[in-house]
C-alpha atoms as a PDB file:
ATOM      1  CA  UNK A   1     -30.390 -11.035 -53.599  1.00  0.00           C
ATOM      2  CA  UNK A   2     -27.449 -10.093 -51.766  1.00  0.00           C
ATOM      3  CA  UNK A   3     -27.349 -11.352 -48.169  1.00  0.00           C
ATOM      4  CA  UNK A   4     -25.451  -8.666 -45.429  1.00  0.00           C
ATOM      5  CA  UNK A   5     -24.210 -10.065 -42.338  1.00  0.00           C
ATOM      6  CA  UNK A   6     -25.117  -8.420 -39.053  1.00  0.00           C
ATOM      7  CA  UNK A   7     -22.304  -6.572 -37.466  1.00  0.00           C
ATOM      8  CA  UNK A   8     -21.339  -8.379 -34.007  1.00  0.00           C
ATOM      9  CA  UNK A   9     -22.720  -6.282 -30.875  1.00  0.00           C
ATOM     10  CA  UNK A  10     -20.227  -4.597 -29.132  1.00  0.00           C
ATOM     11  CA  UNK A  11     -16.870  -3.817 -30.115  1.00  0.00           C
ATOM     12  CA  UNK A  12     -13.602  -4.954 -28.996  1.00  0.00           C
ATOM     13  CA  UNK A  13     -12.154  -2.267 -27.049  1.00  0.00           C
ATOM     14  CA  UNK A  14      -8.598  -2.645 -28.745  1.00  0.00           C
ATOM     15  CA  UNK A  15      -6.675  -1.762 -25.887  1.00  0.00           C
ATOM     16  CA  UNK A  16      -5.233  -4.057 -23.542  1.00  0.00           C
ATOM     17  CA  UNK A  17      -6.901  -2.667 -20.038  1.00  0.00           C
ATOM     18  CA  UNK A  18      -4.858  -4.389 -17.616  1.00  0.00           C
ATOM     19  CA  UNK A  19      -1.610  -2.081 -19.614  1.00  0.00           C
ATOM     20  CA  UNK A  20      -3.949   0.795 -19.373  1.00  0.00           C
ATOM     21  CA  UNK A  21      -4.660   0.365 -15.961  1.00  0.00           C
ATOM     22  CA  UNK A  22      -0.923  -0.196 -14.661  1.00  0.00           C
ATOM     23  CA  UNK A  23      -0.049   3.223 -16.558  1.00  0.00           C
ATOM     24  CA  UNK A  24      -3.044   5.083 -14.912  1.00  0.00           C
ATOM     25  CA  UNK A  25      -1.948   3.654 -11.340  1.00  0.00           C
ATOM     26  CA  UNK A  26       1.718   4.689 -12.061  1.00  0.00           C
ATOM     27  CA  UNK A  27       0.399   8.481 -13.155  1.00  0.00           C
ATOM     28  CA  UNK A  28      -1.822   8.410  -9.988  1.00  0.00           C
ATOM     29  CA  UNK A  29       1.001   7.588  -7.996  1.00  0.00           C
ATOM     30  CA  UNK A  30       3.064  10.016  -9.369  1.00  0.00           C
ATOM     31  CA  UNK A  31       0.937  13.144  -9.405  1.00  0.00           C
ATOM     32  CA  UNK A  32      -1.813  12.240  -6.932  1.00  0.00           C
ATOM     33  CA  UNK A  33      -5.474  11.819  -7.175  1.00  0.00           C
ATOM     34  CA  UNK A  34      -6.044  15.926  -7.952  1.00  0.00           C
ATOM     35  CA  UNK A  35      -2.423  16.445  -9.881  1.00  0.00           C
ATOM     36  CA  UNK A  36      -3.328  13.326 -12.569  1.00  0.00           C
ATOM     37  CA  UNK A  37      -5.913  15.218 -15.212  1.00  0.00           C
ATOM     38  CA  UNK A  38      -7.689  13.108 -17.133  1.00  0.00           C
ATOM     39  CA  UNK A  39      -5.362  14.076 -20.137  1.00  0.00           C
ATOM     40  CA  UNK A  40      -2.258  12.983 -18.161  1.00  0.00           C
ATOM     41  CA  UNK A  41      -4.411  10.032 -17.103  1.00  0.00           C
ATOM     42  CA  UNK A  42      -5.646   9.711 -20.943  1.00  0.00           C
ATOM     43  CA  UNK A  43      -2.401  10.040 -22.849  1.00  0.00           C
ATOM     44  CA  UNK A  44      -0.666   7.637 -20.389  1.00  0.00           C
ATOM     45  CA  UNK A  45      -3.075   5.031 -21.227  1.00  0.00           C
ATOM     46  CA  UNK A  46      -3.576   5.594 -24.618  1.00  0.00           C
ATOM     47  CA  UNK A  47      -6.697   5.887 -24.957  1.00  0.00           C
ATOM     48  CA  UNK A  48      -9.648   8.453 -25.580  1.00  0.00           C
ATOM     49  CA  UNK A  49     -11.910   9.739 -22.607  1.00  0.00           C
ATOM     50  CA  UNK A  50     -14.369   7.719 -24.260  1.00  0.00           C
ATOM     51  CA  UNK A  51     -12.386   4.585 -23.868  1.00  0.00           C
ATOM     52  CA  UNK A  52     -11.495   5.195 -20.598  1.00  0.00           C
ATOM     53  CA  UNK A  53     -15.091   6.012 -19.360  1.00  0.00           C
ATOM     54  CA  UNK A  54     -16.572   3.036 -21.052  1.00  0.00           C
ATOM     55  CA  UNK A  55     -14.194   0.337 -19.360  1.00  0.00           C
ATOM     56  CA  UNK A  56     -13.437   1.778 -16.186  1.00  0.00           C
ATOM     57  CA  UNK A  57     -16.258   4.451 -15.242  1.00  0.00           C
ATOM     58  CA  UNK A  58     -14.980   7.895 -14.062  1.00  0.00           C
ATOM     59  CA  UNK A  59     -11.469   9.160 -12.708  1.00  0.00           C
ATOM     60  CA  UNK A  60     -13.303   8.159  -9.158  1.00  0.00           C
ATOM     61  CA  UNK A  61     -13.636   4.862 -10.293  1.00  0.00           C
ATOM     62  CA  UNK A  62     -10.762   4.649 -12.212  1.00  0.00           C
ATOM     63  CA  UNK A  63      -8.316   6.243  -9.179  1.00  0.00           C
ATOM     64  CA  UNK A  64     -10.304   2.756  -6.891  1.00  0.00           C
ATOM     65  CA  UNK A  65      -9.379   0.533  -9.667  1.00  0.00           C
ATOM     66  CA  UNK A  66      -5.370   1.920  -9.669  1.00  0.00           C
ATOM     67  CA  UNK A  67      -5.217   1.641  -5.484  1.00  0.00           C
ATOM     68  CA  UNK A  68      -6.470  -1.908  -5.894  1.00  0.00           C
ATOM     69  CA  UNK A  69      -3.537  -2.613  -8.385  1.00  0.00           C
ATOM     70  CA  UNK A  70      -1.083  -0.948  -6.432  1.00  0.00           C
ATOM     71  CA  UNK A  71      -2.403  -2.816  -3.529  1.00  0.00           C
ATOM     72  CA  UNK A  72      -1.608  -6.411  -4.984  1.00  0.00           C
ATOM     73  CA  UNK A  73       1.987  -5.026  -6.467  1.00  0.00           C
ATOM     74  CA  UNK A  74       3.809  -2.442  -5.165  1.00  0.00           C
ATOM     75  CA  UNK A  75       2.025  -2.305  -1.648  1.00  0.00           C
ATOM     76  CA  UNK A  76       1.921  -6.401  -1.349  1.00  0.00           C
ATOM     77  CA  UNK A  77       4.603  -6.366   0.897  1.00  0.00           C
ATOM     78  CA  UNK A  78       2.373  -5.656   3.685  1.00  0.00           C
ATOM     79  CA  UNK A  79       0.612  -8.682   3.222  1.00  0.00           C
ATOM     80  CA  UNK A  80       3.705 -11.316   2.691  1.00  0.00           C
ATOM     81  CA  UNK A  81       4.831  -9.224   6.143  1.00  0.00           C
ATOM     82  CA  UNK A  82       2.133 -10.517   8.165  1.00  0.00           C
ATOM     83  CA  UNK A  83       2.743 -13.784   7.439  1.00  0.00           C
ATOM     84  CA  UNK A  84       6.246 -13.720   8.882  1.00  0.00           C
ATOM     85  CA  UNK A  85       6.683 -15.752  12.105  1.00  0.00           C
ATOM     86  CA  UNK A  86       7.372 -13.572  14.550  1.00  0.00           C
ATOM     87  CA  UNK A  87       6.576 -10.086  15.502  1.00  0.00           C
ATOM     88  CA  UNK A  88      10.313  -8.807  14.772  1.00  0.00           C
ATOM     89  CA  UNK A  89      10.262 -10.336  11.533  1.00  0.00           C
ATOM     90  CA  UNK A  90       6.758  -8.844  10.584  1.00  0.00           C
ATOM     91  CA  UNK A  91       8.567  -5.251  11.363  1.00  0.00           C
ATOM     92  CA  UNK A  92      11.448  -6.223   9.727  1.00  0.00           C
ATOM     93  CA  UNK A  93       9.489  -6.952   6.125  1.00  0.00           C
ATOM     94  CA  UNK A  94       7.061  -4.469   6.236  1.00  0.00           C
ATOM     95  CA  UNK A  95       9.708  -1.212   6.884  1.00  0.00           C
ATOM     96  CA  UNK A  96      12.065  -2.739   4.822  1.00  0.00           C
ATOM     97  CA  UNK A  97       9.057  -3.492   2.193  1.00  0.00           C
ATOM     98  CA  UNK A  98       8.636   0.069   2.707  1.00  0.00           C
ATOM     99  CA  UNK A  99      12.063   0.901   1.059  1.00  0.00           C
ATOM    100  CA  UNK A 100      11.882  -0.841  -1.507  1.00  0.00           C
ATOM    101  CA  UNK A 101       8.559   0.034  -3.177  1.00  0.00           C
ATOM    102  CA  UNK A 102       9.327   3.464  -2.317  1.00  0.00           C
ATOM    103  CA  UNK A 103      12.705   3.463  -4.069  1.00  0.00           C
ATOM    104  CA  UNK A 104      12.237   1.113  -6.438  1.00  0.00           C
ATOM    105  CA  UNK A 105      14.270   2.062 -10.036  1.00  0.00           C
ATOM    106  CA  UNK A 106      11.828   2.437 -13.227  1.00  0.00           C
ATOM    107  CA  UNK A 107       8.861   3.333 -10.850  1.00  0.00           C
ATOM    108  CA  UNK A 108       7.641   6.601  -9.322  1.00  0.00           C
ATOM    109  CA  UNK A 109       9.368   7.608  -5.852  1.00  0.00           C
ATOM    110  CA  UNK A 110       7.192   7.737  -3.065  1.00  0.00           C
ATOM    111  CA  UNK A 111       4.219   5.882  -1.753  1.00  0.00           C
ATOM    112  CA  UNK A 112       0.675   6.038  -3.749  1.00  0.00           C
ATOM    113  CA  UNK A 113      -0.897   5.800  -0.429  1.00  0.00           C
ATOM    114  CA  UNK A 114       0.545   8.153   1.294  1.00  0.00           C
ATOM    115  CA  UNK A 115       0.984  11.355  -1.257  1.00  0.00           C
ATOM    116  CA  UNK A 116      -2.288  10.331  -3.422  1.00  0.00           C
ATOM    117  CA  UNK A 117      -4.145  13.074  -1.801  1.00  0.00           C
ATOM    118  CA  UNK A 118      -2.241  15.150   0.291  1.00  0.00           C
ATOM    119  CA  UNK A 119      -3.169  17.890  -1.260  1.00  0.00           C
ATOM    120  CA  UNK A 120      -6.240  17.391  -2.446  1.00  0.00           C
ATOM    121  CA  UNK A 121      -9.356  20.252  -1.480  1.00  0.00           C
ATOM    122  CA  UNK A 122     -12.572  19.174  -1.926  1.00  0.00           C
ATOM    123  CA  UNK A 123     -12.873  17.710  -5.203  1.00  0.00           C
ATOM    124  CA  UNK A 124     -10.324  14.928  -3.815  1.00  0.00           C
ATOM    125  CA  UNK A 125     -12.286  14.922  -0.532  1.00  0.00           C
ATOM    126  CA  UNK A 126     -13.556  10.968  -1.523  1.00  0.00           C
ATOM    127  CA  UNK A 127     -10.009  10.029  -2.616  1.00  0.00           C
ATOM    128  CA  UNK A 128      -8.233  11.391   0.207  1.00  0.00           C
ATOM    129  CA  UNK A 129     -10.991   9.692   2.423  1.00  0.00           C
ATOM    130  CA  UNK A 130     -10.123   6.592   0.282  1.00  0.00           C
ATOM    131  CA  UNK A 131      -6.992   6.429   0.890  1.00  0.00           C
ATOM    132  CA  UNK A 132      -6.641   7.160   4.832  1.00  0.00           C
ATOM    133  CA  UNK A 133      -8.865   4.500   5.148  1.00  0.00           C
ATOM    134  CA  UNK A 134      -6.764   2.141   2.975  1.00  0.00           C
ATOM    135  CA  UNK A 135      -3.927   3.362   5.674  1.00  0.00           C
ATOM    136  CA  UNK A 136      -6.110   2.940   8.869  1.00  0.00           C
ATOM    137  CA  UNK A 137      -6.782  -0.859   7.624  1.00  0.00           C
ATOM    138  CA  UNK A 138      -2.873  -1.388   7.443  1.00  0.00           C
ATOM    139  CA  UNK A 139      -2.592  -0.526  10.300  1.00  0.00           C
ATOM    140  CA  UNK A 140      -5.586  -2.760  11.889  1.00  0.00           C
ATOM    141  CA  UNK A 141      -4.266  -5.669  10.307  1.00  0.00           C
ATOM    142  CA  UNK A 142      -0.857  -5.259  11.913  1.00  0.00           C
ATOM    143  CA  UNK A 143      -2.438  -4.346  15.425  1.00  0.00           C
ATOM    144  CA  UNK A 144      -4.137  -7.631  15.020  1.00  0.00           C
ATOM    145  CA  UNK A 145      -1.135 -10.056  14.086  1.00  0.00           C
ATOM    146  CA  UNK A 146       0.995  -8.094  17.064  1.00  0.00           C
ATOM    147  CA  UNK A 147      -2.037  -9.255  19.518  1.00  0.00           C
ATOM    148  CA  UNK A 148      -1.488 -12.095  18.352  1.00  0.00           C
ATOM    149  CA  UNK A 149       2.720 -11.895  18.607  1.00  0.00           C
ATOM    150  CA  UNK A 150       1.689 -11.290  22.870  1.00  0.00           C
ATOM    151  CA  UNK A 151      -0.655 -13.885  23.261  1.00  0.00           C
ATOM    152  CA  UNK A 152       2.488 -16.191  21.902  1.00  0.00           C
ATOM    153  CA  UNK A 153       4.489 -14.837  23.746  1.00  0.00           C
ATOM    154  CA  UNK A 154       6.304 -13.391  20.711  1.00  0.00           C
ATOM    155  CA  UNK A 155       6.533 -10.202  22.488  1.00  0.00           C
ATOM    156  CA  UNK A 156       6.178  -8.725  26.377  1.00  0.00           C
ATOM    157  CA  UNK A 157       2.645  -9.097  28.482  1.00  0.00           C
ATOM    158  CA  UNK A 158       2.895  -5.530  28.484  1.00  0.00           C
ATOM    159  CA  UNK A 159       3.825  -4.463  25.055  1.00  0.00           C
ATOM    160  CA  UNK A 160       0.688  -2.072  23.232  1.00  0.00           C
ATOM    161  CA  UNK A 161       0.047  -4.086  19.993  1.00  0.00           C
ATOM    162  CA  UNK A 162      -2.249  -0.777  18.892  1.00  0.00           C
ATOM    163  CA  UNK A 163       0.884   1.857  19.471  1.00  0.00           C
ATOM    164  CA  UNK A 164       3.718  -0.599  17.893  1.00  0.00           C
ATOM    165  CA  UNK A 165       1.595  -0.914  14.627  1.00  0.00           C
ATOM    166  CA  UNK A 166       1.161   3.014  14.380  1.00  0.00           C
ATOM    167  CA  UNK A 167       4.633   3.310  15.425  1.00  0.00           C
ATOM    168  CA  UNK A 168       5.145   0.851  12.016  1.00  0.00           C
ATOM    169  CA  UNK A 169       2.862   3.009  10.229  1.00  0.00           C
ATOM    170  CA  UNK A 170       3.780   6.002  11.218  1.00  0.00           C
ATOM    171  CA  UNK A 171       7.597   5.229  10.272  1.00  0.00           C
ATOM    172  CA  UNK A 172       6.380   3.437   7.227  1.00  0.00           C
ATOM    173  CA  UNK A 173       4.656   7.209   5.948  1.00  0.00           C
ATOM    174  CA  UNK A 174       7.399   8.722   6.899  1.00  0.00           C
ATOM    175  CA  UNK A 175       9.979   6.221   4.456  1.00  0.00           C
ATOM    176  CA  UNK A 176       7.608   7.313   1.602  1.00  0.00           C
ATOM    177  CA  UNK A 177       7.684  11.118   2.288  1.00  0.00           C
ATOM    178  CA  UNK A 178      11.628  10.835   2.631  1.00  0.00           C
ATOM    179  CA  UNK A 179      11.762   8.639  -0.642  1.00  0.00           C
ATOM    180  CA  UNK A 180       9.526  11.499  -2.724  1.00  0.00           C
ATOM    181  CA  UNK A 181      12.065  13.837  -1.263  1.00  0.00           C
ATOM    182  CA  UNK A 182      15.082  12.364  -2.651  1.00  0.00           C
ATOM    183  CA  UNK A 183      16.166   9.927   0.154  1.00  0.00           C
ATOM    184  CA  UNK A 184      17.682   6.985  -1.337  1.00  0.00           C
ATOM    185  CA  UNK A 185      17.769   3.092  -0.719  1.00  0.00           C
ATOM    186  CA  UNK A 186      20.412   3.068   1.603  1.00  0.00           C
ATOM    187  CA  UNK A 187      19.597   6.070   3.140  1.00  0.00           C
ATOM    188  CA  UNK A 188      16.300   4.775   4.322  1.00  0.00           C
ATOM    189  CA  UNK A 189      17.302   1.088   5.481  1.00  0.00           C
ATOM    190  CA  UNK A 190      19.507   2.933   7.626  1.00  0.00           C
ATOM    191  CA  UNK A 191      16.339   4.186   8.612  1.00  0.00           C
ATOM    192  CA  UNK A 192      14.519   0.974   9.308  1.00  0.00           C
ATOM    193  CA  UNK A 193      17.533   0.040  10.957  1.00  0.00           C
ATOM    194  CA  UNK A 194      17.472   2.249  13.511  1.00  0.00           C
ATOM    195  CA  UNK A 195      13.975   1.711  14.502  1.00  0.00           C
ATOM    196  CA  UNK A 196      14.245  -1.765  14.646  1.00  0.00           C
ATOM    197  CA  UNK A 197      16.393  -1.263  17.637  1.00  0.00           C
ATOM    198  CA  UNK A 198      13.997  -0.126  19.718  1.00  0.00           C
ATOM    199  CA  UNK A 199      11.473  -3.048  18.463  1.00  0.00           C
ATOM    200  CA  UNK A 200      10.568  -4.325  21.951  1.00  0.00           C
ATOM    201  CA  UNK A 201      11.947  -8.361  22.140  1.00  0.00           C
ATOM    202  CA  UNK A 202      10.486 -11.187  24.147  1.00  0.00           C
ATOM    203  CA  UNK A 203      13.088 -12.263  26.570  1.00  0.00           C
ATOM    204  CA  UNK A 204      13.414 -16.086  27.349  1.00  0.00           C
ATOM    205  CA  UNK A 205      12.224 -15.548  31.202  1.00  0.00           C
ATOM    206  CA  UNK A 206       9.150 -13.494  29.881  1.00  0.00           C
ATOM    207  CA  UNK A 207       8.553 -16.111  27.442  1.00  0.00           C
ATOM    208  CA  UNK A 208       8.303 -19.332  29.829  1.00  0.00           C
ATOM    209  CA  UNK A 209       6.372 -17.111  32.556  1.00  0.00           C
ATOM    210  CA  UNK A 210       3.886 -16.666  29.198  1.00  0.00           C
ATOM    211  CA  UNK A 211       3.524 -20.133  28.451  1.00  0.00           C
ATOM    212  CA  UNK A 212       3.900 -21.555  32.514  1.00  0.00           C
ATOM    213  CA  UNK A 213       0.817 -18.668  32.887  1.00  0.00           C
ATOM    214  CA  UNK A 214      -0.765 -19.744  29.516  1.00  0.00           C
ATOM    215  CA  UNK A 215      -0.620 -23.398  30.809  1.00  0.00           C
ATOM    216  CA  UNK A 216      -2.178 -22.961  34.150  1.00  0.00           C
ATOM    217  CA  UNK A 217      -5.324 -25.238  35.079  1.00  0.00           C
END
């Protein structure tokens, strides 16, 4: 009698999803959260709706699973920029971090961030909620490590840790809009040159009243 073998359970999914993911993220960043259909989204990453609901749940979940990529690539030059030593040099890498994702050849212009849901009406209500949330926590994180820049006397007693990291933000969006528009490289460092100027510094007499103050019994 002829003895059948029992097909395995579950197939492979034959696609490679990490691939598949970096292409969705790429047509999210390009056309935004409503602009990306799921046939753009689909025919980018080769797959079948199907496929694409099976390993990464709907265009919800799969627009989460693209800002988490471009989070830890494109946009992880907010993270190496709070780990710069001092408060100028955080500025420095993050706006000029800016430029470079924003401009950078082979990859959409722009900022995935910042134009994912601009214009997005109600069905992108969660996405654009998403996202200004993803901005509000950049902008936390950097309002902490400048509180931390004052109480090292890295910058003035008096400087406004909150205001200077909306100030970054707030010139950061801006880079992005400007790079969708056209703007180019140099065009923008010229930019982040420019507000770096007014980048408030520590002077050495504010910095020995910190730590004489700082050192007091």
């Amino acid at each position: 009698m002829e003895t059948r073998q029992k097909a395995p359970l579950g197939r492979p999914r034959g696609f490679d999803t990490e691939e598949a993911l970096e292409r969705a993220m790429r047509v999210f960043w390009e056309q935004g959260y409503e602009g990306a259909s799921l046939t753009d989204l689909t025919n980018a990453m080769g797959i079948t709706r199907t496929s694409m609901y099976a390993a990464f749940g709907n265009k919800e979940a799969l627009f989460h699973k693209a800002l988490e990529r471009y989070t830890e690539g494109p946009a992880s030059y907010g993270a190496r920029a709070l780990q710069e030593p001092t408060a100028r040099q955080v500025a420095t890498a993050f706006l000029t971090g800016s430029v470079r994702a924003t401009t950078s050849p082979g990859c959409p212009t722009g900022c995935l961030g910042v134009q994912g849901s601009l214009a997005a009406g109600d069905p992108g209500r969660n996405a654009r909620d998403t996202l200004a949330a993803w901005r509000n926590e950049y902008t936390s994180q950097l309002c902490n490590r400048l509180k931390r820049a004052v109480e090292e006397c890295d910058l003035p007693p008096d400087a406004d840790p909150g205001l200077l990291a909306r100030y970054l933000m707030t010139v950061s969006n801006g880079i992005a809009v400007q790079a969708a528009s056209g703007a180019t490289e140099d065009d923008l460092q010229q930019v982040v040159d420019m507000a770096l100027r007014s980048w408030p510094a520590a002077t050495d007499p504010t910095r020995r009243a910190c730590q004489t103050s700082g050192s007091a019994p």
